[in-house]
C-alpha atoms as a PDB file:
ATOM      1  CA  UNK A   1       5.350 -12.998  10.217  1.00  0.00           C
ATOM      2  CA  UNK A   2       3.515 -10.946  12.578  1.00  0.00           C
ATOM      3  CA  UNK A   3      -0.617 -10.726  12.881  1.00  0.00           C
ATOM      4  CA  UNK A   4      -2.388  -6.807  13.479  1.00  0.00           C
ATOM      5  CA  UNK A   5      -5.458  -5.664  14.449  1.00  0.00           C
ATOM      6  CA  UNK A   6      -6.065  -2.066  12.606  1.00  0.00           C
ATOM      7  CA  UNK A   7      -8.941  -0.867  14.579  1.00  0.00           C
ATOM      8  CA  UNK A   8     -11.000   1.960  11.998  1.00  0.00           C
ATOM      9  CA  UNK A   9     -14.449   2.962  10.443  1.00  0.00           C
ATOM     10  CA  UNK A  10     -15.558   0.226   7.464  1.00  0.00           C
ATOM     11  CA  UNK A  11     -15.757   3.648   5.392  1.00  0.00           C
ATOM     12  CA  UNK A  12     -11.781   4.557   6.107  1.00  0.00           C
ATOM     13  CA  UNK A  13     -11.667   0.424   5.064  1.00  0.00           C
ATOM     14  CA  UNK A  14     -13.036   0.759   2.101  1.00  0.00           C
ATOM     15  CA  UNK A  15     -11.320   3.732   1.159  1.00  0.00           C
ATOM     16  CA  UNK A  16      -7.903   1.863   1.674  1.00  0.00           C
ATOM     17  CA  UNK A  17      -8.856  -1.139  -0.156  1.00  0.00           C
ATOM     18  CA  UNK A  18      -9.395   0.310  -2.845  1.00  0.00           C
ATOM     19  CA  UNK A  19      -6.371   2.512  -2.692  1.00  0.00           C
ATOM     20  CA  UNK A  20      -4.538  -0.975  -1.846  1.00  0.00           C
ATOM     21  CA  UNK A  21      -3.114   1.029   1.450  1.00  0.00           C
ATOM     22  CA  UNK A  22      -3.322   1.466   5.117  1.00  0.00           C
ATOM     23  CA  UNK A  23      -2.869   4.080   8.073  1.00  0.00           C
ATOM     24  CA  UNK A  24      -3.723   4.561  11.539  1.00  0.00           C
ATOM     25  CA  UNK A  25      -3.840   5.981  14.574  1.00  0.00           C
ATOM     26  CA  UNK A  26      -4.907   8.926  12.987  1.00  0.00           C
ATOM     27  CA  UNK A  27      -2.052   9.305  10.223  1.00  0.00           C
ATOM     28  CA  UNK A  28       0.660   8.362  13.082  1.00  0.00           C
ATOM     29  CA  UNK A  29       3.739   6.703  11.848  1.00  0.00           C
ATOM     30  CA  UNK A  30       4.566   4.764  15.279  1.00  0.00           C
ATOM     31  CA  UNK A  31       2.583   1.598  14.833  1.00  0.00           C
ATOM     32  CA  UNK A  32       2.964   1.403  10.586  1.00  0.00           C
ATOM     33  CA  UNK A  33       6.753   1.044  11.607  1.00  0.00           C
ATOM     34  CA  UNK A  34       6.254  -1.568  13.747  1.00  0.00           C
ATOM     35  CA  UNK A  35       4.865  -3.593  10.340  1.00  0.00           C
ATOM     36  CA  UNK A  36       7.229  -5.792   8.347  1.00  0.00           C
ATOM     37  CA  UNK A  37       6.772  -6.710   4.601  1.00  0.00           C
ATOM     38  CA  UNK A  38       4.356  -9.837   4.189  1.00  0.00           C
ATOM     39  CA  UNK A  39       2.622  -9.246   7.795  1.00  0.00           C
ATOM     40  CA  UNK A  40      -0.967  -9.940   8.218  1.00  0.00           C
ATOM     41  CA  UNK A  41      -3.341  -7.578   8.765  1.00  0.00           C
ATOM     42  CA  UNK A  42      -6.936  -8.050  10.045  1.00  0.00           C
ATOM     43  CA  UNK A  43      -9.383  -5.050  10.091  1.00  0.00           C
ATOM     44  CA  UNK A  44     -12.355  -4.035  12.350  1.00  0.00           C
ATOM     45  CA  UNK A  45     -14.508  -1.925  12.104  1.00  0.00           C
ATOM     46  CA  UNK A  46     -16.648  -1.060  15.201  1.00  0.00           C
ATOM     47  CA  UNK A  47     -18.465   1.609  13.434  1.00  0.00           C
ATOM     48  CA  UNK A  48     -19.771   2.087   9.789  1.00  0.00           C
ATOM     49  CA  UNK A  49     -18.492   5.793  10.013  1.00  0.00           C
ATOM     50  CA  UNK A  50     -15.766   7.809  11.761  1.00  0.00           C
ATOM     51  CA  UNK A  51     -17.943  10.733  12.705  1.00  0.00           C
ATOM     52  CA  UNK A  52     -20.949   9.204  13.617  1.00  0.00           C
ATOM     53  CA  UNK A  53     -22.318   5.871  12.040  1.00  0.00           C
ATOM     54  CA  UNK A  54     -23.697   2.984  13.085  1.00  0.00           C
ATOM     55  CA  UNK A  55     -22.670   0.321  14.954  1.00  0.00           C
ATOM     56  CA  UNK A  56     -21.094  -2.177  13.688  1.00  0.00           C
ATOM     57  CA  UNK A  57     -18.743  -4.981  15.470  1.00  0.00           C
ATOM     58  CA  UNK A  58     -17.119  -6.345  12.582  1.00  0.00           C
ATOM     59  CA  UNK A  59     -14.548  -8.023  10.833  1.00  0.00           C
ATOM     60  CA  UNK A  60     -14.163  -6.069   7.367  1.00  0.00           C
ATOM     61  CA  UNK A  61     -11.493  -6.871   5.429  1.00  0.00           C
ATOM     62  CA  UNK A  62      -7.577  -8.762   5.691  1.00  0.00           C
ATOM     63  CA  UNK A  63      -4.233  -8.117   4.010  1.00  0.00           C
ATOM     64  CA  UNK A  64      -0.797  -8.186   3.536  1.00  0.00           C
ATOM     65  CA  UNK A  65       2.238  -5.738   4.229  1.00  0.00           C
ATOM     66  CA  UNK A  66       3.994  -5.326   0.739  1.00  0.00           C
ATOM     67  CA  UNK A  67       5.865  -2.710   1.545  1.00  0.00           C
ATOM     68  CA  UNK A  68       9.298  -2.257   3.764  1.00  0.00           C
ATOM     69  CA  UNK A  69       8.342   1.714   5.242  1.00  0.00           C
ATOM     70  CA  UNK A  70       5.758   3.811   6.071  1.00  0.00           C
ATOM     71  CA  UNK A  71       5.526   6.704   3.826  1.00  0.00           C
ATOM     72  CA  UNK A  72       3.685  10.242   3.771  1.00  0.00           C
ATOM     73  CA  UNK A  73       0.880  11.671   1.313  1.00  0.00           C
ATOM     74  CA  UNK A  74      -0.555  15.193   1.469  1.00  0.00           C
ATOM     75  CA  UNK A  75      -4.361  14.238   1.643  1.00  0.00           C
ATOM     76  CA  UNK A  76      -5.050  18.210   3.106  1.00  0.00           C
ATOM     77  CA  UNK A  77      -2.965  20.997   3.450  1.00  0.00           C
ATOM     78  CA  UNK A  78      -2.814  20.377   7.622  1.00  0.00           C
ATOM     79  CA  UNK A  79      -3.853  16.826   7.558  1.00  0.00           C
ATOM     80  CA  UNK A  80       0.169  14.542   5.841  1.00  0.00           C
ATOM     81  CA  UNK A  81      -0.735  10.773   7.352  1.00  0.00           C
ATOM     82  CA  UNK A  82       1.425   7.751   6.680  1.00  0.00           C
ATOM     83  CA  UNK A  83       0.452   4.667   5.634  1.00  0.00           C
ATOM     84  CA  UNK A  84       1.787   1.338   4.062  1.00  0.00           C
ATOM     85  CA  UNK A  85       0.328  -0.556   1.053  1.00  0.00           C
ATOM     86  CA  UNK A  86      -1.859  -3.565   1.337  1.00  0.00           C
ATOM     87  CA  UNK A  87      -2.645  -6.344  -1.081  1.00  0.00           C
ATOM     88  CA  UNK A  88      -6.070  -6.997   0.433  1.00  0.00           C
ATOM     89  CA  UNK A  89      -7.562 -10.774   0.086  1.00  0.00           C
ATOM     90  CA  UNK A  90     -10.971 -11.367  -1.059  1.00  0.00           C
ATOM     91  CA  UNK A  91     -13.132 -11.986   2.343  1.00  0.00           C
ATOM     92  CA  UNK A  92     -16.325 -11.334   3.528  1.00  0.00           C
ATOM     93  CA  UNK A  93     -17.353  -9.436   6.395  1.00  0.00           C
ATOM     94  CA  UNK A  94     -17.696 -11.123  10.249  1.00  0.00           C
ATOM     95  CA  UNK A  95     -19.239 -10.171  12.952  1.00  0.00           C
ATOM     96  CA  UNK A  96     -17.447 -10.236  16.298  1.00  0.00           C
ATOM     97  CA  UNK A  97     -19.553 -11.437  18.284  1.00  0.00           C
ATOM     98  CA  UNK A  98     -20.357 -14.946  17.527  1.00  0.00           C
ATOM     99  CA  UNK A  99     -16.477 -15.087  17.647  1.00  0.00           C
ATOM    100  CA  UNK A 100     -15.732 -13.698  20.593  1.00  0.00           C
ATOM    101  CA  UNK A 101     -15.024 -17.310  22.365  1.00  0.00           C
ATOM    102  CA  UNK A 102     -12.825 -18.563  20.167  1.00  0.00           C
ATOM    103  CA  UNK A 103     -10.416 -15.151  19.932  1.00  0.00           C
ATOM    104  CA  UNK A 104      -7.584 -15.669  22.655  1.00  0.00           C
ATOM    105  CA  UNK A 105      -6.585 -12.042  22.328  1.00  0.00           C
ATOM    106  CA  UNK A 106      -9.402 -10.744  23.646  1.00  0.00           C
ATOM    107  CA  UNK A 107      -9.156 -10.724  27.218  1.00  0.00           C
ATOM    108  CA  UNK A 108     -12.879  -9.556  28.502  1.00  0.00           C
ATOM    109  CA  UNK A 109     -15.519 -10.869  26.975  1.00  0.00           C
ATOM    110  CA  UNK A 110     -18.182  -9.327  28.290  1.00  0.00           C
ATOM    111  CA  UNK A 111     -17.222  -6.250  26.405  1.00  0.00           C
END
């Protein structure tokens, strides 16, 4: 079992939660293949909004891969993004900050 970071707007969260799905990097494929079935998957959210928002530094939701391949939906004529499914876990949100310490992965943390 592998652990990822998905790195997207609490709105595009909660949109996928309740969808029970993920994507990223924009509707990329690359990293979702990198994703085995029952992987972990923690997401932040450094903004409320993708165009805009506010700031917001946090932890917003975990799941699990329950899927084996990325696959493709038609969300806009010019716009076919892939994404795997998710069984999220009930959680509640984190901020970052007071965690910042204790997270190895982060390297600077001053940022």
């Amino acid at each position: 079992m592998n652990y990822w970071i998905n790195t997207i707007s609490r709105e595009h969260v909660l949109v996928g939660v309740e969808g029970g799905f993920t994507q990223a990097n924009h509707g990329s494929p690359h990293n979702l293949r990198r994703m085995k079935r029952g992987d972990l998957l923690v997401f932040y959210s450094p903004k409320t909004q993708f165009q805009g928002g506010k700031l917001l530094k946090t932890f917003t939701a975990i799941g699990q891969i329950t899927d084996d391949e990325p696959y493709q939906v038609q969300m806009r004529e010019d716009f076919n993004p892939f994404r795997r499914n998710v069984t999220f876990f009930d959680c509640q949100e984190a901020r970052i900050g007071p965690l910042i310490n204790d997270l190895d992965f982060i390297t600077d943390k001053q940022k």
